[in-house]
Protein backbone atom coordinates (compact mmCIF):
# COMPACT_ATOMS: atom_id res chain seq x y z
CA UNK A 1 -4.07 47.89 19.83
CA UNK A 2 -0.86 47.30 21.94
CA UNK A 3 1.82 45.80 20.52
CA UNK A 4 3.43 41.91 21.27
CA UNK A 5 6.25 41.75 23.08
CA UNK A 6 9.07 40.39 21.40
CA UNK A 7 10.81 37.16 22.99
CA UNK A 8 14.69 38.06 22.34
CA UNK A 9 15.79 34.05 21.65
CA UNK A 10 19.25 35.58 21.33
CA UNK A 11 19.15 36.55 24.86
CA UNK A 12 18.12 33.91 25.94
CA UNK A 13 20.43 31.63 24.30
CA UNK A 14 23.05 33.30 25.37
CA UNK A 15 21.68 33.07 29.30
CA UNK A 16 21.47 29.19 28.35
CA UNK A 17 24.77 28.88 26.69
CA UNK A 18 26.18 30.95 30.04
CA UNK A 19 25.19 28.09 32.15
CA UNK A 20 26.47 25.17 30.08
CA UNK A 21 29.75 26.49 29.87
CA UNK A 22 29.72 26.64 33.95
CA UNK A 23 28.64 23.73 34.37
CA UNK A 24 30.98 21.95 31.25
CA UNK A 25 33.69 24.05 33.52
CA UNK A 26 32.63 21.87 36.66
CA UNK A 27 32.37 18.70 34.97
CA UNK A 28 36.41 19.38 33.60
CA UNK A 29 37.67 20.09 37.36
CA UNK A 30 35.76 17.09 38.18
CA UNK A 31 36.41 14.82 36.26
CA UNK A 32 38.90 15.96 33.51
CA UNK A 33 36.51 15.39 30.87
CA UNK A 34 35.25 18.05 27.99
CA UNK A 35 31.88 17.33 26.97
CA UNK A 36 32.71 16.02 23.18
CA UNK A 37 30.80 16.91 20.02
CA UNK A 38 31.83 15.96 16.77
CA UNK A 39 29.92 17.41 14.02
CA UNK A 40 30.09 16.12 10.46
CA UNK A 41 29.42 17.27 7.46
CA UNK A 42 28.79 15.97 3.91
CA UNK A 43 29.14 17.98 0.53
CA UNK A 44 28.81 22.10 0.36
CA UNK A 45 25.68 23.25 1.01
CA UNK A 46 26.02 26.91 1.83
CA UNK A 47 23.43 26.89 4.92
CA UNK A 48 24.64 23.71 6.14
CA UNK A 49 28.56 25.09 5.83
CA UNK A 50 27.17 28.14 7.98
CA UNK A 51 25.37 26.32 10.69
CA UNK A 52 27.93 23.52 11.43
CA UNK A 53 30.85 26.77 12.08
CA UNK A 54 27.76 28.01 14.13
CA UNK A 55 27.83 24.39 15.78
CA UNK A 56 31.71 24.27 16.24
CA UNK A 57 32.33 27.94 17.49
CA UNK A 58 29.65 27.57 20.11
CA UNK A 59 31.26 23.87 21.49
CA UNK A 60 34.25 25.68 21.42
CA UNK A 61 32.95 28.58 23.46
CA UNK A 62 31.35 26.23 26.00
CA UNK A 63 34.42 24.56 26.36
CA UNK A 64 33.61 21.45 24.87
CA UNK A 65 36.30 19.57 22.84
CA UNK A 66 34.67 19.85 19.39
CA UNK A 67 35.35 17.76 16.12
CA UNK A 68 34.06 18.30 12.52
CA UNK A 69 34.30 16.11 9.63
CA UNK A 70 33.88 17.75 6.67
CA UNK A 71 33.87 15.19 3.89
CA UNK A 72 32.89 15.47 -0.22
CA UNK A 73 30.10 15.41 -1.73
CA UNK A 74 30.98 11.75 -3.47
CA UNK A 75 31.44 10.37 -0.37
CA UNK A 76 29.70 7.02 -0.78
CA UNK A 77 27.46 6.10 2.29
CA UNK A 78 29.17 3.11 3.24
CA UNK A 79 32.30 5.59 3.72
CA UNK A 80 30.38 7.48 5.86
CA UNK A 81 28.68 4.49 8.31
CA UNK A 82 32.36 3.58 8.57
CA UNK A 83 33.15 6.93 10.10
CA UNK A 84 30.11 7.03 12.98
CA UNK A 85 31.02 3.58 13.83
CA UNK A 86 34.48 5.04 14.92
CA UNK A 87 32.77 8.19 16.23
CA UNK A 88 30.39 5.76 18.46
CA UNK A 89 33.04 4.07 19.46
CA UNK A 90 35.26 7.38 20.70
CA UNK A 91 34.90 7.70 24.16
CA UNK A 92 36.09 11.11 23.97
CA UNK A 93 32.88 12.07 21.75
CA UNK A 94 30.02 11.89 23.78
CA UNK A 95 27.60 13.76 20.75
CA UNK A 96 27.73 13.10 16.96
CA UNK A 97 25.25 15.18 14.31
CA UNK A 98 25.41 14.66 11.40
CA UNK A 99 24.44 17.86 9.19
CA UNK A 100 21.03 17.08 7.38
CA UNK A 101 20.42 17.15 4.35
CA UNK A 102 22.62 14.47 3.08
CA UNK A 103 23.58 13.90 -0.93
CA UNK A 104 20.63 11.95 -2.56
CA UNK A 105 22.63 8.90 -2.70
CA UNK A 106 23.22 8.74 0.87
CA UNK A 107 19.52 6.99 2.93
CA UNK A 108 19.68 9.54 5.93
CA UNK A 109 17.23 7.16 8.00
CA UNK A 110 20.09 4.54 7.55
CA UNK A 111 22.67 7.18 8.89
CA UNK A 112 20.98 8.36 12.00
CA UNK A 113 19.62 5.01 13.41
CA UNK A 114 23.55 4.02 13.33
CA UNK A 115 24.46 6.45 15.44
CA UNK A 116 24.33 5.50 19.38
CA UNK A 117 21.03 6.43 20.80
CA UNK A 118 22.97 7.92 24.06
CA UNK A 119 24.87 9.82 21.49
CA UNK A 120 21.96 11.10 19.28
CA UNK A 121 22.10 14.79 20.41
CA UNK A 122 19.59 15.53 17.61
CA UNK A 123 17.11 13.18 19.40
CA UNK A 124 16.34 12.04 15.82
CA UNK A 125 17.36 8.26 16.63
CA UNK A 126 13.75 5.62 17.12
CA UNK A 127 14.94 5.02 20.67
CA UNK A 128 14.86 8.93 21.52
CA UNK A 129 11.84 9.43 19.49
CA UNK A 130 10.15 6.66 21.77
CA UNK A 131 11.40 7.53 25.03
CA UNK A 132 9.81 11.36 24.67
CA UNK A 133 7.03 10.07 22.45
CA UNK A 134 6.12 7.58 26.26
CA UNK A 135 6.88 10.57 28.17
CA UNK A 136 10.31 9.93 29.47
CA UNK A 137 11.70 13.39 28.78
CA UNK A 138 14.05 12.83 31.32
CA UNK A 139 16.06 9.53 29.91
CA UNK A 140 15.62 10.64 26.52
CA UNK A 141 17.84 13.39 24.30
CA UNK A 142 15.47 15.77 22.78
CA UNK A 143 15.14 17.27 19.30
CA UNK A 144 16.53 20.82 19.99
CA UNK A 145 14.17 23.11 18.18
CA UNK A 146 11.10 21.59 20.04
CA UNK A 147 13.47 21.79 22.98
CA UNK A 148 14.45 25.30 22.74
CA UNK A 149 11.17 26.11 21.79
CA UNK A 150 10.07 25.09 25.40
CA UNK A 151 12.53 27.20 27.17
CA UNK A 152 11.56 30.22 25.26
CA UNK A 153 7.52 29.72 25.99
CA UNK A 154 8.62 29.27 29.67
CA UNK A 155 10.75 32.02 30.03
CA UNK A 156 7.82 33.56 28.65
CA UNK A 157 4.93 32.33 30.09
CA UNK A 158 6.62 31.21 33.33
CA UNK A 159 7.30 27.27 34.42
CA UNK A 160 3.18 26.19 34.39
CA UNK A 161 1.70 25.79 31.08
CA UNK A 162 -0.67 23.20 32.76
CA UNK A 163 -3.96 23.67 31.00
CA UNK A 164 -3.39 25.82 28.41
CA UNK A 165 -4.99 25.43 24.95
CA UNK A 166 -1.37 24.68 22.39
CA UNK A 167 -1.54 24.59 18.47
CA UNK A 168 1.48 23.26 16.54
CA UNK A 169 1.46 24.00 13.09
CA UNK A 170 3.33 21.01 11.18
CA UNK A 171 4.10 17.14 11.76
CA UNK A 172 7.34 16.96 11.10
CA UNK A 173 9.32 14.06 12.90
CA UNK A 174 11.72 17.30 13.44
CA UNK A 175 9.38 19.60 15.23
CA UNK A 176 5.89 19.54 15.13
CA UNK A 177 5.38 15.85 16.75
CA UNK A 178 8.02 15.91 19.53
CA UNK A 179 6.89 19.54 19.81
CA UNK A 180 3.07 18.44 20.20
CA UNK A 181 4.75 15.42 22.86
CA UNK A 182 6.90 18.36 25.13
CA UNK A 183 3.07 20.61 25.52
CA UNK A 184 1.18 16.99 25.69
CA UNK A 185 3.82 16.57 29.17
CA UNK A 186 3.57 19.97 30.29
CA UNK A 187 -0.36 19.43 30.52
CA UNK A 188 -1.20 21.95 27.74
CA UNK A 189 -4.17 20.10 25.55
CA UNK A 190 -2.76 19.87 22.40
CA UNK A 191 -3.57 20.12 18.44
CA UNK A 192 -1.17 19.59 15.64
CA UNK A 193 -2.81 21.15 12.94
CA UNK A 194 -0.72 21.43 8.98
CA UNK A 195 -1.28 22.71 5.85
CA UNK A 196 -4.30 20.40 5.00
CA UNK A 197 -6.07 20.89 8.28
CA UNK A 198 -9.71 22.65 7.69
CA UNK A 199 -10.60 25.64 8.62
CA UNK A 200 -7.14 26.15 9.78
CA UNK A 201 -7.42 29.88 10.92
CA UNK A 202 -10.24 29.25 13.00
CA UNK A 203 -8.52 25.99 14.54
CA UNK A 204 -5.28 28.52 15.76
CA UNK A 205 -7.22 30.95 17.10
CA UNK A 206 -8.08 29.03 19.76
CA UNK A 207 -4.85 28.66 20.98
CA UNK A 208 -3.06 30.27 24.19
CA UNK A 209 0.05 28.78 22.29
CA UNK A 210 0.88 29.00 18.76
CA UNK A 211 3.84 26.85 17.48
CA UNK A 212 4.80 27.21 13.66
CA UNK A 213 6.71 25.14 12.13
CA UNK A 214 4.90 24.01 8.47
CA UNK A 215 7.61 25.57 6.10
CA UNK A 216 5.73 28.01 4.45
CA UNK A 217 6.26 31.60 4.16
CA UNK A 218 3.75 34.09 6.31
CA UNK A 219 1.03 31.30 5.82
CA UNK A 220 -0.19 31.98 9.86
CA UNK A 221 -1.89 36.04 9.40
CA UNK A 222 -2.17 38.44 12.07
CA UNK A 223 -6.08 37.78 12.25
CA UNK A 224 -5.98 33.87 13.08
CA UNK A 225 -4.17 34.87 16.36
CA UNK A 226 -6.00 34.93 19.56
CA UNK A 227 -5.27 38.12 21.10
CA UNK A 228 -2.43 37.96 24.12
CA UNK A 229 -1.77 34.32 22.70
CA UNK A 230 2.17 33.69 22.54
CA UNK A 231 3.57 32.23 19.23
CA UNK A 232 6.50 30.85 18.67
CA UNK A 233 7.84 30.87 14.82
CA UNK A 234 10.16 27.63 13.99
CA UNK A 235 9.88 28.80 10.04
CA UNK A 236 13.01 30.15 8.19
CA UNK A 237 11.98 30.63 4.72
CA UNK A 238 13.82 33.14 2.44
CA UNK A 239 11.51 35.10 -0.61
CA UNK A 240 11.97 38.03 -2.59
CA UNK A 241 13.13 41.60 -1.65
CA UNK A 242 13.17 44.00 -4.51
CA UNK A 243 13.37 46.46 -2.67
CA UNK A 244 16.87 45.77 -1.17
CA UNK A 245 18.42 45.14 -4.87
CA UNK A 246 17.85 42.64 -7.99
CA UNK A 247 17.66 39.10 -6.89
CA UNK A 248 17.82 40.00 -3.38
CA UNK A 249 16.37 37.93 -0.54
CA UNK A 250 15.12 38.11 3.34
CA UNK A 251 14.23 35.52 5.77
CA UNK A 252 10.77 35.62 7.05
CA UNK A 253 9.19 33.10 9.33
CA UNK A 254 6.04 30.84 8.90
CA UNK A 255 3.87 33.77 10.57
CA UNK A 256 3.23 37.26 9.18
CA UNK A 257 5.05 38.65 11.65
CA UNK A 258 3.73 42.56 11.25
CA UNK A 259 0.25 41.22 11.65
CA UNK A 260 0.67 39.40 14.11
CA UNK A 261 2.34 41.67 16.68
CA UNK A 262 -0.18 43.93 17.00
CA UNK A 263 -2.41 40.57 18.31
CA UNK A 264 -0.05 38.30 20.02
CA UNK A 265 0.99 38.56 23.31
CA UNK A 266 4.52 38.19 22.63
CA UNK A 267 6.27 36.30 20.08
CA UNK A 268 9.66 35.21 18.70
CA UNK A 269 11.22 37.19 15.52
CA UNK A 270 12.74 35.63 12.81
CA UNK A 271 15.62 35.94 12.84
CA UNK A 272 16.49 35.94 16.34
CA UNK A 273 14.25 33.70 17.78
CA UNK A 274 14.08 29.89 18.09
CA UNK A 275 17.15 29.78 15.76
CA UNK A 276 19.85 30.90 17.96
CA UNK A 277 18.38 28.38 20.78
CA UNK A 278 18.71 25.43 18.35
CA UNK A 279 22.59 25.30 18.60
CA UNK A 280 21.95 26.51 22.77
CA UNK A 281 19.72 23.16 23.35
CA UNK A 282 22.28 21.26 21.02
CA UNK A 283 24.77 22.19 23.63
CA UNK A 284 22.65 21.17 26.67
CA UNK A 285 22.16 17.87 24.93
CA UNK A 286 25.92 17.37 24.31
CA UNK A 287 26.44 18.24 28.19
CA UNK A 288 23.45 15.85 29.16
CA UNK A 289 24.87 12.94 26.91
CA UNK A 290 28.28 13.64 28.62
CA UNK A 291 27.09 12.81 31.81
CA UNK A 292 25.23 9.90 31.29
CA UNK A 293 27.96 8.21 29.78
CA UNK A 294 30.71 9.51 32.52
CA UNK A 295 27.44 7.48 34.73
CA UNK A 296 27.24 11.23 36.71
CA UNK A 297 23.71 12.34 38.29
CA UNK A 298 21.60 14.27 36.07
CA UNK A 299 21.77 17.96 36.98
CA UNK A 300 18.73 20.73 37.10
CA UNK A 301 16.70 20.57 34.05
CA UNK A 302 16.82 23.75 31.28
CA UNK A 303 13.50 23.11 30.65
């Protein structure tokens, strides 16, 4: 059985992030405008401290001006509407994220529906979720794992998914439902399928195109895939290693990943896969926010 070829989503990212710094460069000798992201923070959550230097260092590389709040734990929500009010209201910020998740005390629905739909680069604000949920890709900002997602299946699979048979695994307003709306407007015919769906191995191997994204480790085996079908792992989940030392840990994605090579057509590893083009898209969307507020054209799509 031949093995899957493995889509390198660091590579690609990198061939992403190549051509929003040229074209951030153009927009400065244009116009004398950075694309600007500001990037904030609440409390001291180890994997949210790592992605949001992740977040900054890649701004900064694409020669954005960048901006991160980093504020405490305790900091009471109203102190924290206070500050994206003044971010929305920064024309030199063009993007505001705020890191999810917030403190308990904080109502992160609240949060995000304050922040400026033209400056949601999450794509997690009602007005964004509408736009792509109608099919207006092109006027809304999209959620950048479903987003990067994309580029990797077409830098895979080529620019025409038209007709092709597409399983997401999970209904998260994150991934799995804008997800299910980008294949919907790319023509694929579409299933969202989750952790309750029945007879869920035989629903994904009927897919061309296998998204995961439910949150659970290895859950997708080797066997449900449809041989030369191309799946694309959102999960990051972290269990047990024993074998690299007491209480050690490794990431593994939603799909068991040394199963399903030797099935798959190709398919993204974890790490190393969709992860890296999170904070690439993230960029784009930054870049794409700039310009619609600066009222410029839209330029060539990523995806």
């Amino acid at each position: 059985m031949s093995q899957a070829r493995i889509i390198d989503g660091k590579a690609i990212a990198a061939s992403v992030r190549d051509e929003i710094s040229s074209r951030s460069a153009a927009l400065f000798e244009a116009s004398g405008v950075r694309p600007g992201l500001a990037v904030v923070l609440v409390g001291e959550d180890p994997a949210s401290q790592v992605y949001v230097r992740n977040k900054d260092a890649t701004a900064a590389a694409c020669g954005f001006h960048s901006v991160k709040h980093t504020l405490d734990a305790d900091t009471s929500e109203a102190d924290l509407l206070d500050l994206i009010g003044h971010l929305n209201e920064d024309a030199a910020i063009h993007g505001i994220l705020v890191q999810l998740p917030l403190p308990g005390h904080i109502d992160e629905s609240k949060v995000l529906r304050l922040i400026k739909p033209e400056k949601d680069v999450d794509g997690f604000h009602p007005v964004n979720v509408g736009l792509l949920t109608a099919g207006e890709r092109d006027t809304a900002l999209v959620p950048c794992t479903p987003a990067g997602s994309l580029v990797l299946l077409k830098r895979t699979l080529g620019d025409t998914l038209s007709g092709m048979n597409a399983v997401v695994i999970g209904r998260s307003n994150i991934v799995g439902k804008p997800m299910a709306s980008l294949l919907l407007q790319e023509s694929c015919t579409v299933t969202i399928a989750h952790s309750r769906t029945k007879d869920l191995p035989n629903v994904v191997r009927a897919a061309d195109i296998v998204v995961a994204a439910v949150g659970r480790p290895e859950i997708v085996r080797g066997d449900w895939i449809k041989p030369g079908a191309t799946v694309i792992d959102v999960g990051i989940n972290r269990i047990p290693a024993p074998e690299r030392g007491e209480g050690k840990n490794r990431l593994v994605g939603d799909v068991a990943f040394d199963e399903a090579v030797g099935h798959a057509g190709a398919i993204t590893p974890v790490p190393g896969g969709v992860g890296p083009m999170t904070i690439a898209m993230l960029m784009a969307n930054t870049l794409t926010a700039a310009r619609r507020q600066l009222g410029l054209a839209e330029e060539a799509a990523l995806f």
